[in-house]
Structures are given as C-alpha cells and as structure tokens.
Protein backbone atom coordinates (compact mmCIF):
# COMPACT_ATOMS: atom_id res chain seq x y z
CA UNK A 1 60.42 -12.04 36.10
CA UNK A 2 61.03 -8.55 35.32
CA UNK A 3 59.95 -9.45 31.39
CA UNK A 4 56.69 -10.92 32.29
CA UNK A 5 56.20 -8.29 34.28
CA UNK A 6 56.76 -5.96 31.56
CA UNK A 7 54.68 -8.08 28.88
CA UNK A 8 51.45 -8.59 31.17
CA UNK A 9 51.87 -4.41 31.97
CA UNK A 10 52.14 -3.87 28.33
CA UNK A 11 49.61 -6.71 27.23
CA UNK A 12 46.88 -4.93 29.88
CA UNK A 13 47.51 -1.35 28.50
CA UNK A 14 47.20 -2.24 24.98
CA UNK A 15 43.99 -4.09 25.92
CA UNK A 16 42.25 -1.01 27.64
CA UNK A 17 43.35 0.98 24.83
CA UNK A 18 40.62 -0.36 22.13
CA UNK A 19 37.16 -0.12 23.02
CA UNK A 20 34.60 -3.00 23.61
CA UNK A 21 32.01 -3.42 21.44
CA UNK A 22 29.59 -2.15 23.70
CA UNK A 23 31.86 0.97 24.09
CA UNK A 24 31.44 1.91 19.95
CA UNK A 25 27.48 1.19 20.23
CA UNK A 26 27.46 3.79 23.01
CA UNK A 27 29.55 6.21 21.07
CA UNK A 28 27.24 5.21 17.80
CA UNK A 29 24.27 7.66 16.98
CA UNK A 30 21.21 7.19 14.95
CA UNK A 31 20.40 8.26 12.05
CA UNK A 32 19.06 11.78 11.89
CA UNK A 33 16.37 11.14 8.47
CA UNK A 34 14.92 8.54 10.36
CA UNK A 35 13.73 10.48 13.54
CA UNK A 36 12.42 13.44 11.62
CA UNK A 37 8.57 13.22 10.93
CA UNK A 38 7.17 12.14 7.73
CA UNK A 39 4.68 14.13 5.77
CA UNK A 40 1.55 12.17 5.76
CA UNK A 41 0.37 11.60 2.55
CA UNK A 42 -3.19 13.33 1.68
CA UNK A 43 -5.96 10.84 2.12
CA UNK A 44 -8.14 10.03 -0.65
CA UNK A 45 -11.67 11.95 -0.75
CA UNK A 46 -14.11 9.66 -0.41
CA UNK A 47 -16.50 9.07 -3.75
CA UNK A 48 -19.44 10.02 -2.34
CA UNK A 49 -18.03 13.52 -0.67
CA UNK A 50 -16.34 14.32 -3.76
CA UNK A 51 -20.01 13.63 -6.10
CA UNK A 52 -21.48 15.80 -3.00
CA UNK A 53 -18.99 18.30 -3.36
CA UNK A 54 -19.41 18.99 -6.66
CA UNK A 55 -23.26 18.84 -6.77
CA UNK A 56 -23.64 21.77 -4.04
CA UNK A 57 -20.60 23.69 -5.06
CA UNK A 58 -18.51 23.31 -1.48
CA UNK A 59 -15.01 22.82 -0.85
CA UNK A 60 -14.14 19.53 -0.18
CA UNK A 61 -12.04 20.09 2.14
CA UNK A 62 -14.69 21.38 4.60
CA UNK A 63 -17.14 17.97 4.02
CA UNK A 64 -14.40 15.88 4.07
CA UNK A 65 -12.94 17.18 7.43
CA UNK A 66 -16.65 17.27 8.53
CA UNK A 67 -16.84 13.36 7.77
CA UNK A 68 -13.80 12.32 9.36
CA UNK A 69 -15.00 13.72 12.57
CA UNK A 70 -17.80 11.41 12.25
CA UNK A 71 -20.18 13.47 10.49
CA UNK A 72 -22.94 11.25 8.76
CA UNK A 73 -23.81 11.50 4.85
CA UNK A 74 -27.91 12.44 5.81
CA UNK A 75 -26.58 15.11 8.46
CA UNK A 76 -23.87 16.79 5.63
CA UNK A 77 -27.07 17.06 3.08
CA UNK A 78 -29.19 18.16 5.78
CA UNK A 79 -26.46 20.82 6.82
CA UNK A 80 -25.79 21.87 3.52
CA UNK A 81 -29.27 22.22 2.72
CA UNK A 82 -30.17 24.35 5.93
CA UNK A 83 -26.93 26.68 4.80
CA UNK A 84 -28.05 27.08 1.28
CA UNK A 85 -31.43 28.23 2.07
CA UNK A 86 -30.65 30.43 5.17
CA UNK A 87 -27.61 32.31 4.15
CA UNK A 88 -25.79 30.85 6.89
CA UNK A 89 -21.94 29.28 6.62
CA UNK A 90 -21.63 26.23 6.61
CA UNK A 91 -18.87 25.98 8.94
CA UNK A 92 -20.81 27.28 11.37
CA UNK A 93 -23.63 25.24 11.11
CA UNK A 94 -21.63 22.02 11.25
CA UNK A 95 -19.87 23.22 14.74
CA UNK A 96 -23.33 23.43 16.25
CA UNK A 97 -24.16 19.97 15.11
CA UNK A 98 -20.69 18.88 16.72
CA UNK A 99 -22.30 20.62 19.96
CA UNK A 100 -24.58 18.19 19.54
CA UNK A 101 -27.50 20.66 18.73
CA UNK A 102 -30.82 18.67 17.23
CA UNK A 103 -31.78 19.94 13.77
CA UNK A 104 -35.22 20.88 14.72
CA UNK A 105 -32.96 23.82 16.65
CA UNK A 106 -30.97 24.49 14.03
CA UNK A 107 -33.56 24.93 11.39
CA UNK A 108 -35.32 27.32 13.51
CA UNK A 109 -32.61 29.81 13.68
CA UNK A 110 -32.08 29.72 10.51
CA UNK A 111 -35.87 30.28 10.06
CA UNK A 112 -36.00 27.09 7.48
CA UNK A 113 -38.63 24.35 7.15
CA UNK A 114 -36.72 21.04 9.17
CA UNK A 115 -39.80 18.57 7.34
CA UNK A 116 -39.25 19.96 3.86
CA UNK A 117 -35.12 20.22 4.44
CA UNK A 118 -35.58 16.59 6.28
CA UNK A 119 -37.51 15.06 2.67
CA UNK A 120 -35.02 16.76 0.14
CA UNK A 121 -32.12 15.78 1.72
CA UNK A 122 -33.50 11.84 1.75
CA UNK A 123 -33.91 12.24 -2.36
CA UNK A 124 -31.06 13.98 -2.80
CA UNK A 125 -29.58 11.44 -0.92
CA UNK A 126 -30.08 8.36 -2.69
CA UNK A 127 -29.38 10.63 -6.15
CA UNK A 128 -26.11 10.96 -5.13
CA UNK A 129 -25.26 7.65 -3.79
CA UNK A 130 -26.15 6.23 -7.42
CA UNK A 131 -23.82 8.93 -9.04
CA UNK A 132 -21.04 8.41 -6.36
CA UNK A 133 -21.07 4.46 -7.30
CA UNK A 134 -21.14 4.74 -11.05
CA UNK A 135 -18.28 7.19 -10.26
CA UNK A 136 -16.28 4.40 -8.45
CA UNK A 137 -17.46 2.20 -11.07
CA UNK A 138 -16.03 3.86 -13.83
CA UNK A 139 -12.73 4.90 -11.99
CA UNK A 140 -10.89 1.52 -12.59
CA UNK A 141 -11.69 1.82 -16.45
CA UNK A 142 -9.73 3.08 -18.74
CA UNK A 143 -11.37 4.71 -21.89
C-alpha cells in the first residue's frame, strides 16, 4: 500500500512538473518584426498630374496631395492658373478652395479675370489630357 502510495505521489508530481500545452502558448511571445509598422510604399503619380506638373513647373508633390484630397483636374488648372497670374502660392490658394471658397471669390482677391482663367483652363485642359494618355500609352513600350 505504502508503494502505490509512493508511485501515485511520485506519478502526480512528475505530472505537474511539465507544462500543458496551453501553459507554453501563454509563456510564447510574438514576433517583434511583425508588429512594427511597415513603410508604405510611395504611390504612383498619376499620368495626368505628372504631364500637369511638368507643363506649369510645380512640384508634384503639392498637386498630387491636392488630388488625393479630392481635388478635381479643372479646379488644379484653374488654381494654378489664378496663382500664376496673381503672384499668389499655390498652397494657399488650394486651402481656400478646401474651405470651400467659390472661384468667382478667389479670383477677385487675386484681382484676376475668373471668365478668361475659367476658358484657358478648359483648353489647357483637354491639351493635357491628350499628352497625359500618349504618355501612358507609350509607358508599356519599350524602345
């Protein structure tokens, strides 16, 4: 009696001497590369701000934040137009369109015709639209 005793005493400490699998999963800790953040690759400039870019000699970067805010293409020209003409930055002008402030506005502080800005920036439009598509035309090619 005394040796079963003794066996099932020693059988039972053994036992509670190796962890459960649950117990090494709790004691287990993730991986440290995995929870740091990833740098976000740079997004691709979009054809037609790039050709734009170019054209009126402004950073991309400041059209290209402008349109991911939701700036339109007419509205950029229109901006860009108003800023060339007036003296004004840029920058500036395309926070008061985020205000929501109409162009007829804007043009008049910056003492510039909103018709004649209005019926360049619809031709200069449509220029650049061809030249931004026989840009992604010819991108695939190789020469």
């Amino acid at each position: 009696m005394r040796f079963l005793v003794f066996v099932l005493f020693f059988a039972f400490a053994s036992w509670q001497g190796t962890p459960a699998r649950a117990q090494t999963e709790l004691y287990s800790f993730p991986e440290v590369e995995s929870s740091k953040p990833k740098a976000e690759a740079p997004k691709p400039v979009d054809p037609f701000i790039r050709t734009l870019s170019k054209k009126m000699d402004i950073p991309e970067k400041i059209l290209s934040d402008a349109a991911e805010k939701g700036m339109g293409r007419m509205e950029l020209i229109r901006l860009i137009l108003i800023s060339k003409r007036s003296g004004m930055l840029l920058p500036d002008l395309i926070l008061k369109r985020e205000k929501l402030t109409r162009f007829a506005k804007i043009a008049s502080e910056a003492k510039v015709d909103n018709a004649a800005v209005k019926k360049e920036a619809k031709t200069l439009l449509k220029d650049l639209e061809k030249e931004a598509e026989a840009s992604k035309a010819t991108a695939g090619t190789v020469p």
